[in-house]
Protein backbone atom coordinates (compact mmCIF):
# COMPACT_ATOMS: atom_id res chain seq x y z
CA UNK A 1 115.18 68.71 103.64
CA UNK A 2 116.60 72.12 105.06
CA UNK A 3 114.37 74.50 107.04
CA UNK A 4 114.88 77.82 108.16
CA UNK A 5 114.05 78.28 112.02
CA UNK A 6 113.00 81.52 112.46
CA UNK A 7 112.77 83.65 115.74
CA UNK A 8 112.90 86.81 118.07
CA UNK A 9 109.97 88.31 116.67
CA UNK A 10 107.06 89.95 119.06
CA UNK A 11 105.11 93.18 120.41
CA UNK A 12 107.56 95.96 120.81
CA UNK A 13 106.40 99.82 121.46
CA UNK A 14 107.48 102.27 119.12
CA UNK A 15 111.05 103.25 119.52
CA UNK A 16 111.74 99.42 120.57
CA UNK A 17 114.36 97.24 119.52
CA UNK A 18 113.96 93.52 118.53
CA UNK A 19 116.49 90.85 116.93
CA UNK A 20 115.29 88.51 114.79
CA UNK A 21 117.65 85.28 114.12
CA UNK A 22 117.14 82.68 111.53
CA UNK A 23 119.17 79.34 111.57
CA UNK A 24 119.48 76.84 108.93
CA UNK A 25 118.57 73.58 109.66
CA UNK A 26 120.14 70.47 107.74
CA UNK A 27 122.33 71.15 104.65
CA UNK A 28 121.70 73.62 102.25
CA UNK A 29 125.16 73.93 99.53
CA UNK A 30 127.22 76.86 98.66
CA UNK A 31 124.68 79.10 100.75
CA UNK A 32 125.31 82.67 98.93
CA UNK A 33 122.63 85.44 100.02
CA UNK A 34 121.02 85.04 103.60
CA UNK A 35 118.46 87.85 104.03
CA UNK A 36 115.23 89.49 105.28
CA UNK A 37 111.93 89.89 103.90
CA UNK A 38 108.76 91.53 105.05
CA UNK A 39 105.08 91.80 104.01
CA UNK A 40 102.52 93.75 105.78
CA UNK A 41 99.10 93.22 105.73
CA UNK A 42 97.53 93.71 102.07
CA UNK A 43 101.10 94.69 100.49
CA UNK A 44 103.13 92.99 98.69
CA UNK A 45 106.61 91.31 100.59
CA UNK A 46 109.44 93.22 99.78
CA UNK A 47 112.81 93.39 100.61
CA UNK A 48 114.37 94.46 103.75
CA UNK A 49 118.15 93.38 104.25
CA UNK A 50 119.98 90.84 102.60
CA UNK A 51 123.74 89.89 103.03
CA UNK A 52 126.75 88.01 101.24
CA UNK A 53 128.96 85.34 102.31
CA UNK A 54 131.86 87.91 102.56
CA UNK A 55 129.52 90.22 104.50
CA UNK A 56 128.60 92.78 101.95
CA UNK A 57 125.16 94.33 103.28
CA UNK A 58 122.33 95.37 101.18
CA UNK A 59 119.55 97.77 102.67
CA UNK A 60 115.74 98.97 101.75
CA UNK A 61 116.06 102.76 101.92
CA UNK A 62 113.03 102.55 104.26
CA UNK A 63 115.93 100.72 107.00
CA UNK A 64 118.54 102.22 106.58
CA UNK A 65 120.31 103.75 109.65
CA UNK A 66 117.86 101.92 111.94
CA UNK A 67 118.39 97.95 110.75
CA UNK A 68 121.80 95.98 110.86
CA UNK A 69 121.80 92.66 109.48
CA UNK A 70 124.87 90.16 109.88
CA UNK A 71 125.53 86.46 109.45
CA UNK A 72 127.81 83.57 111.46
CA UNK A 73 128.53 81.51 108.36
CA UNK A 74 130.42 79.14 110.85
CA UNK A 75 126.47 79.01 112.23
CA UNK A 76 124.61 79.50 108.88
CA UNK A 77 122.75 81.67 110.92
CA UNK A 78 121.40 85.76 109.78
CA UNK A 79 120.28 88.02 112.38
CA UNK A 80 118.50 91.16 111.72
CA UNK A 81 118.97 94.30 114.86
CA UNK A 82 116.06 96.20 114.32
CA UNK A 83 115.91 99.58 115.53
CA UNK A 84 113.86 102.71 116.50
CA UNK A 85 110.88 100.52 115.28
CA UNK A 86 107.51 102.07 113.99
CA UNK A 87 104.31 101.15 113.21
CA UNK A 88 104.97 100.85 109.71
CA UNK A 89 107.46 98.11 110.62
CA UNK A 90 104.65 96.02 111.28
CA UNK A 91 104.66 92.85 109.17
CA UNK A 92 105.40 89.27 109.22
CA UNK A 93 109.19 88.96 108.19
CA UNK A 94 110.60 86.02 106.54
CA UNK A 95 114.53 84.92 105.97
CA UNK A 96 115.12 83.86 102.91
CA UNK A 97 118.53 82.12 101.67
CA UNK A 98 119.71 81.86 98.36
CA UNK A 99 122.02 78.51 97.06
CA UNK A 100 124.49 79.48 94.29
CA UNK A 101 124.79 75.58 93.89
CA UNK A 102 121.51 74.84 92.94
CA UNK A 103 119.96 78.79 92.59
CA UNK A 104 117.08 77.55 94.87
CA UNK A 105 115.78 80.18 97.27
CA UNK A 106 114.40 78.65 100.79
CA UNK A 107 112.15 80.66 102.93
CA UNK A 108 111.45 80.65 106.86
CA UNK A 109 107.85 80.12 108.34
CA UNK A 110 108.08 83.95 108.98
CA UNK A 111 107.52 85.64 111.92
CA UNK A 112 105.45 88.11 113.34
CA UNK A 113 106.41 91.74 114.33
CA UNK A 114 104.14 94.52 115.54
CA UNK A 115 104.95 98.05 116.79
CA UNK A 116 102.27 99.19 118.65
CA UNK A 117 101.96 101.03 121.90
């Protein structure tokens, strides 16, 4: 059974950095989108970032200029560089990988980032 192994996520004051990294562990086939989600407390999770296999990147407006996501597809690994954080950046964020093989989407544990000073 794959898993997504999350991490990097923390306490960071605002105008902070952080990295978040999610690896897959075991097999998942023909891995198409990796990505990042995000739900803070009492809203819904939405999207934040999501890439292809060839490395085209998708952005929330809300990120844009401040977030860069990438992928080592020889590592089936996403990282998200998240910067000039704010409070409202506050949320639990969750990778999420999509299989064009099977169309199942997997989902990390999620982990926790809060902006606060």
């Amino acid at each position: 059974q794959a898993q997504l192994v999350e991490s990097g996520g923390g306490l960071v004051q605002p105008g902070g950095s952080l990295r978040l990294s999610c690896a897959v562990s075991g097999t998942i086939f023909g891995i198409n989108y990796m990505g990042w989600y995000r739900q803070a407390p009492g809203k819904e999770r939405e999207l934040v970032a999501r890439i292809t296999s060839g490395g085209t990147a998708t952005y929330a407006n809300f990120v844009k200029g401040r977030f860069t996501i990438s992928r080592d597809n020889a590592k089936n690994t996403v990282y998200l560089q998240m910067n000039s954080l704010n409070s409202e950046d506050t949320a639990i964020y969750y990778c999420n990988v999509l299989s064009s093989s099977t169309w199942r989407n997997y989902w990390g544990q999620g982990t926790q980032v809060t902006v606060s000073s």
